[in-house]
Protein backbone atom coordinates (compact mmCIF):
# COMPACT_ATOMS: atom_id res chain seq x y z
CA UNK A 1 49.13 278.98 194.28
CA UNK A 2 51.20 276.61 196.58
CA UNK A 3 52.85 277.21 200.01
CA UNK A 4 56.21 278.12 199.65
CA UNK A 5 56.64 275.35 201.94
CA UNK A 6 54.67 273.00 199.32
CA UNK A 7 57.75 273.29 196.71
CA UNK A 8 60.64 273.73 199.43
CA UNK A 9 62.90 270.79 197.53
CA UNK A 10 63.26 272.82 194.14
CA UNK A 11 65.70 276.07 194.39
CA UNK A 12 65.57 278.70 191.99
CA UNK A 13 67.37 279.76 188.92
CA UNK A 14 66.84 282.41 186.26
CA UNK A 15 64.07 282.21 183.79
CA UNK A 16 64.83 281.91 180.08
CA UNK A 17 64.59 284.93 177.89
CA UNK A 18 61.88 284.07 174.84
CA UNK A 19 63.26 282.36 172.52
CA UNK A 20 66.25 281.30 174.11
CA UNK A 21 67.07 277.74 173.82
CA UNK A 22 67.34 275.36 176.92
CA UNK A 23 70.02 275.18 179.47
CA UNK A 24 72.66 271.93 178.15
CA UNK A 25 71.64 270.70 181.92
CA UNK A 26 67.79 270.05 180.85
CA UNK A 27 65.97 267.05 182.00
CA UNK A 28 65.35 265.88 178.75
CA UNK A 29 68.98 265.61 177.46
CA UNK A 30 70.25 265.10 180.51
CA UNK A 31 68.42 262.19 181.42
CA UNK A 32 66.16 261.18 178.11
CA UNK A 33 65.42 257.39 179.22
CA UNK A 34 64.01 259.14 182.10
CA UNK A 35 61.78 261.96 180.76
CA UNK A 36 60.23 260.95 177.66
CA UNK A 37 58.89 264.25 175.33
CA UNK A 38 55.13 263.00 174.42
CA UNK A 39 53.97 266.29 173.22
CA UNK A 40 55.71 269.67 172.20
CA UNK A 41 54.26 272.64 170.17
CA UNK A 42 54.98 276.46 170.76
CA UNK A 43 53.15 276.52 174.03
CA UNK A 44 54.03 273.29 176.06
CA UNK A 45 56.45 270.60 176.37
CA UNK A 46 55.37 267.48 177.66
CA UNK A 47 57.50 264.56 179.43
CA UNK A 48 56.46 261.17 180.69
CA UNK A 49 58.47 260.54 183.54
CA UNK A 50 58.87 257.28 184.45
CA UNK A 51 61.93 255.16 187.58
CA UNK A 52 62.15 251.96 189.08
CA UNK A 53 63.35 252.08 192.33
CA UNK A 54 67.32 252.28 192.54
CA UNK A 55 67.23 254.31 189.75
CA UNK A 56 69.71 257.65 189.89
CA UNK A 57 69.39 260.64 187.98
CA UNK A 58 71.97 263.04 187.74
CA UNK A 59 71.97 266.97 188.47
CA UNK A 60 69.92 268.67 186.00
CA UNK A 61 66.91 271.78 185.63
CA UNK A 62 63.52 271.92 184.64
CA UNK A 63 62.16 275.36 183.27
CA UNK A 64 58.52 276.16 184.76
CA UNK A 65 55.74 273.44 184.67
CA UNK A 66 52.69 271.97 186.01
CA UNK A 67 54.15 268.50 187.66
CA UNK A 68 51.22 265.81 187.56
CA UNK A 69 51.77 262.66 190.05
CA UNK A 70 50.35 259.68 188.39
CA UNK A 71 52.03 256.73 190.64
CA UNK A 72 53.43 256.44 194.25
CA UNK A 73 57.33 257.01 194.57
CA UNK A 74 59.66 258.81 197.10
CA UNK A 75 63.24 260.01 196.46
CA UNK A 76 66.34 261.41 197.57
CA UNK A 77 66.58 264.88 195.91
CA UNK A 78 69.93 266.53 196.08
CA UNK A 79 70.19 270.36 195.63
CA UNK A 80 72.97 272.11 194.25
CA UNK A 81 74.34 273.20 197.65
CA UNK A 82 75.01 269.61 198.27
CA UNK A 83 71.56 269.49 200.98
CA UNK A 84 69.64 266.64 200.51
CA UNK A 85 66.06 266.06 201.03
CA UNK A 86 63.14 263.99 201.02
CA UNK A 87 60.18 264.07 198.55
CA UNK A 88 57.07 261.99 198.06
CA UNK A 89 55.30 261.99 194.88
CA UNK A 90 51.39 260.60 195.19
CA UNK A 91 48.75 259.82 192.57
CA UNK A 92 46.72 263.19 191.41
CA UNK A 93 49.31 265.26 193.41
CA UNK A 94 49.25 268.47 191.05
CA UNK A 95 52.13 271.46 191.91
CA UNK A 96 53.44 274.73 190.16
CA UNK A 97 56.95 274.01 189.96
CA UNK A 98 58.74 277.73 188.80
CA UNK A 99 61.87 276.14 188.48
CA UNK A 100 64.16 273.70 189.69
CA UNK A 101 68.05 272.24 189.73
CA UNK A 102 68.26 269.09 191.22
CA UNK A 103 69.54 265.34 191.61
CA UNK A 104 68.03 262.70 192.83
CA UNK A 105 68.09 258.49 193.64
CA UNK A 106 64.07 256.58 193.82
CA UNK A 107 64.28 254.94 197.07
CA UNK A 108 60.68 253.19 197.07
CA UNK A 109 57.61 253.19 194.32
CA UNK A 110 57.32 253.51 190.94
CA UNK A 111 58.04 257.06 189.70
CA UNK A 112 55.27 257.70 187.29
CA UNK A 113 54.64 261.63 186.94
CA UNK A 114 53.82 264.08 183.49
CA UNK A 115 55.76 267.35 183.77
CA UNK A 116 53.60 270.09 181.63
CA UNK A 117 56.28 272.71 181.01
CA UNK A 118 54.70 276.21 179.72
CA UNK A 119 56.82 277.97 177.63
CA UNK A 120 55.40 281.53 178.23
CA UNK A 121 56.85 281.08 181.70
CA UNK A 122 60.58 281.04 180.38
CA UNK A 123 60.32 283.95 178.73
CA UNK A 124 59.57 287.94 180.04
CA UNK A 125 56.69 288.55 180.88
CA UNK A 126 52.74 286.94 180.86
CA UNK A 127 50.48 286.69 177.63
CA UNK A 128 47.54 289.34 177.72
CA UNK A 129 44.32 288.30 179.98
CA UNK A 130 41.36 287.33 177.85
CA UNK A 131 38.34 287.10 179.30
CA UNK A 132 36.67 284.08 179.82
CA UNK A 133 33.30 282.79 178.36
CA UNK A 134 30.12 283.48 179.51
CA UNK A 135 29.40 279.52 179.93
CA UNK A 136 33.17 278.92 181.36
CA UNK A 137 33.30 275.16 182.32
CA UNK A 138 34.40 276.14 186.13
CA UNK A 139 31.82 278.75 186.24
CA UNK A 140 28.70 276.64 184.94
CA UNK A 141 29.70 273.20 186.58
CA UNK A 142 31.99 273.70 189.35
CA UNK A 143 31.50 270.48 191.44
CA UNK A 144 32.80 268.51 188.65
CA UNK A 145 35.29 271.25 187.39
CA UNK A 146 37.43 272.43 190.98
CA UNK A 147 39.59 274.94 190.26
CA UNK A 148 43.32 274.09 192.39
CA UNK A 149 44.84 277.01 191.40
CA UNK A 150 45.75 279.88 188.93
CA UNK A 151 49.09 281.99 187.78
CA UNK A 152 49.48 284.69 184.80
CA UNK A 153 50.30 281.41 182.81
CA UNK A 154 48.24 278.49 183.59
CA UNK A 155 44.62 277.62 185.36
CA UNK A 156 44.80 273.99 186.88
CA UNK A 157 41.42 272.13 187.68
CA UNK A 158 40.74 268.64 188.75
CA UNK A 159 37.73 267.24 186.53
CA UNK A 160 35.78 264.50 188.82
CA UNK A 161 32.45 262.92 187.25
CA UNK A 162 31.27 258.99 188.10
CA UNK A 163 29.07 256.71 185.74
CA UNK A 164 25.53 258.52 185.33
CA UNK A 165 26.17 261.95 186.11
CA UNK A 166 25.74 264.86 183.12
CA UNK A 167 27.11 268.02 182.48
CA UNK A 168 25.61 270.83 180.91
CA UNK A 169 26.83 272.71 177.62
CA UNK A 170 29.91 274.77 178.57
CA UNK A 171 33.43 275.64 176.90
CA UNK A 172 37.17 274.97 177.54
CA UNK A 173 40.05 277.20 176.52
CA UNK A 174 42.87 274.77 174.80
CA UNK A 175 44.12 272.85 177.57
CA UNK A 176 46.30 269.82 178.07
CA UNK A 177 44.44 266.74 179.69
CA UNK A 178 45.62 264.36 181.78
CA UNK A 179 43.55 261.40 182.86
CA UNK A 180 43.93 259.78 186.22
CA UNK A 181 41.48 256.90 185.76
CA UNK A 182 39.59 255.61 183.44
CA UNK A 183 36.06 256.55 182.06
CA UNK A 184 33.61 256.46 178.89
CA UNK A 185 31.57 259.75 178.24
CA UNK A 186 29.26 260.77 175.74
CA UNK A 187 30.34 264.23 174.29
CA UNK A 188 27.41 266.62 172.98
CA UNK A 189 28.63 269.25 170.28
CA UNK A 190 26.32 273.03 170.48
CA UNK A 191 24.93 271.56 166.97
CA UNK A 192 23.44 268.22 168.41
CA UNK A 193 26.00 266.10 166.87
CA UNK A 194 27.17 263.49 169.48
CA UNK A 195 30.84 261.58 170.66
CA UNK A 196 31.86 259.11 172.45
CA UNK A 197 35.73 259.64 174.22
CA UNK A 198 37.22 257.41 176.32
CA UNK A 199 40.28 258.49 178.83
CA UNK A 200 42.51 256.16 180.51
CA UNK A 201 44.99 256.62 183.44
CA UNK A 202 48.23 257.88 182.01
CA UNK A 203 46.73 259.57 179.18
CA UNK A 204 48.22 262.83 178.32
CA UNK A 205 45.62 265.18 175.17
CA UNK A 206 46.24 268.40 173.76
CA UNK A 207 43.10 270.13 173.05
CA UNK A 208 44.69 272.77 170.88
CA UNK A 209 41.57 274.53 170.03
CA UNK A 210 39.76 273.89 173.29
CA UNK A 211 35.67 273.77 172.73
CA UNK A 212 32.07 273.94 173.79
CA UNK A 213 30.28 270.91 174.96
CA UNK A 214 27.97 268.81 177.37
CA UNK A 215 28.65 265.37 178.64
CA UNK A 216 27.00 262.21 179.82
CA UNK A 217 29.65 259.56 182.18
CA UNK A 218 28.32 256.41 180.72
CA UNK A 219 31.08 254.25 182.33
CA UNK A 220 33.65 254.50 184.47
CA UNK A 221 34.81 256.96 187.28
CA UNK A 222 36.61 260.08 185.79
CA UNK A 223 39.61 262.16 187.48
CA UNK A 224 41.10 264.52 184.98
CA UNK A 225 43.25 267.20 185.16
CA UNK A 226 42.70 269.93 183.31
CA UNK A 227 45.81 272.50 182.82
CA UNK A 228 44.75 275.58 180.70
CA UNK A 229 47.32 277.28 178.91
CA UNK A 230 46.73 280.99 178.66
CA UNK A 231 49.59 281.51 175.53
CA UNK A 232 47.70 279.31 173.76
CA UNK A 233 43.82 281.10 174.89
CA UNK A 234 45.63 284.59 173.94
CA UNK A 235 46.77 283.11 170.30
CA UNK A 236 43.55 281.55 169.52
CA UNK A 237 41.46 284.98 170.08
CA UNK A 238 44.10 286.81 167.96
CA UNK A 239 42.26 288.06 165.01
């Protein structure tokens, strides 16, 4: 988990009781042309944030998410006691953002970030622990699978691989995927049969029903990251 120092510009607020629908004061209908909804199912909603600099946005909330830095900005944020402070966003900065109510102005870079809000987390409680597989990717090929951290909701890892390197068979839970650069590998299936997937930076892919596989990089230099949605583990091993 982060310092609480690490997430010292967002201030609290209550979380949502399941089900209940989202504060009028949300990013997304606050500020649409702003935060863009690229993916939403009963697990995750998924925004493509994206500023010039100069651009304002006014006072609004985001419920619990994974916040993924794809470009270089900084900003003005502006809490709701009127404080404001500074905060850099970098490319591949990954944070656990619980919640937040805030305003800000982009006073250099290009904002460029993917908010990964887990619905679970608005709600009362955690889904059930499952237990993981016996040929978990983080536990069979850790150097290219580096676990940043872990809540009752979500497990984050940072997927690094360059052209050449293999990994062996292993599974994923579903999981949301978002690419930080750009690479070509050769997927493996447990019954021989083979794919090729490319990823590109920006790219944001819901693996609903994660999967078991080996890989060959064949081009490129992959950084992924990898957030694993536990709702989504606990509904798939549901009988």
């Amino acid at each position: 988990m982060l310092r609480p120092a690490a997430i010292a510009i967002l201030l609290s607020i209550p979380p949502l009781a399941a089900g209940q629908a989202l504060p009028p004061d949300d990013a997304v209908a606050v500020d649409p042309d702003v935060h863009r909804v690229i993916i939403e199912n009963e697990h995750i909603r998924v925004f493509d944030a994206r500023a010039s600099r100069g651009t304002k946005s006014p006072m609004h909330t985001h419920p619990p998410m994974v916040l993924v830095g794809i470009g270089k900005a900084r900003f003005r944020m502006m809490l709701p006691d009127g404080k404001p402070q500074l905060f850099d966003l970098d490319p591949g900065q990954v944070r656990w953002v619980q919640d937040a109510r805030h305003s800000w102005e982009l006073l250099a870079g290009e904002l460029h970030a993917i908010g990964v809000e887990i619905k679970s987390a608005q709600g009362e409680g955690a889904p059930p622990v499952i237990e993981r597989s016996a040929i978990d990717s983080a536990a069979v090929d850790p150097e290219a699978h580096h676990v940043l951290f872990e809540n009752a909701h979500v497990r984050v890892f940072e997927g690094r691989t360059s052209h050449g390197r293999t990994s062996p068979m292993h599974s994923h839970p579903p999981t949301l995927l978002i690419s930080l650069d750009w690479i070509r590998l050769v997927l493996t299936l447990p019954d021989g049969t083979t794919a090729i997937h490319d990823f590109h930076p920006g790219q944001a892919l819901w693996v609903a029903g994660g999967g078991t596989h080996s890989w060959r990089a064949i081009a490129g230099n992959g950084r992924v990251i990898a957030i694993e949605v536990k709702s989504a583990q606990a509904a798939l091993a549901k009988p």
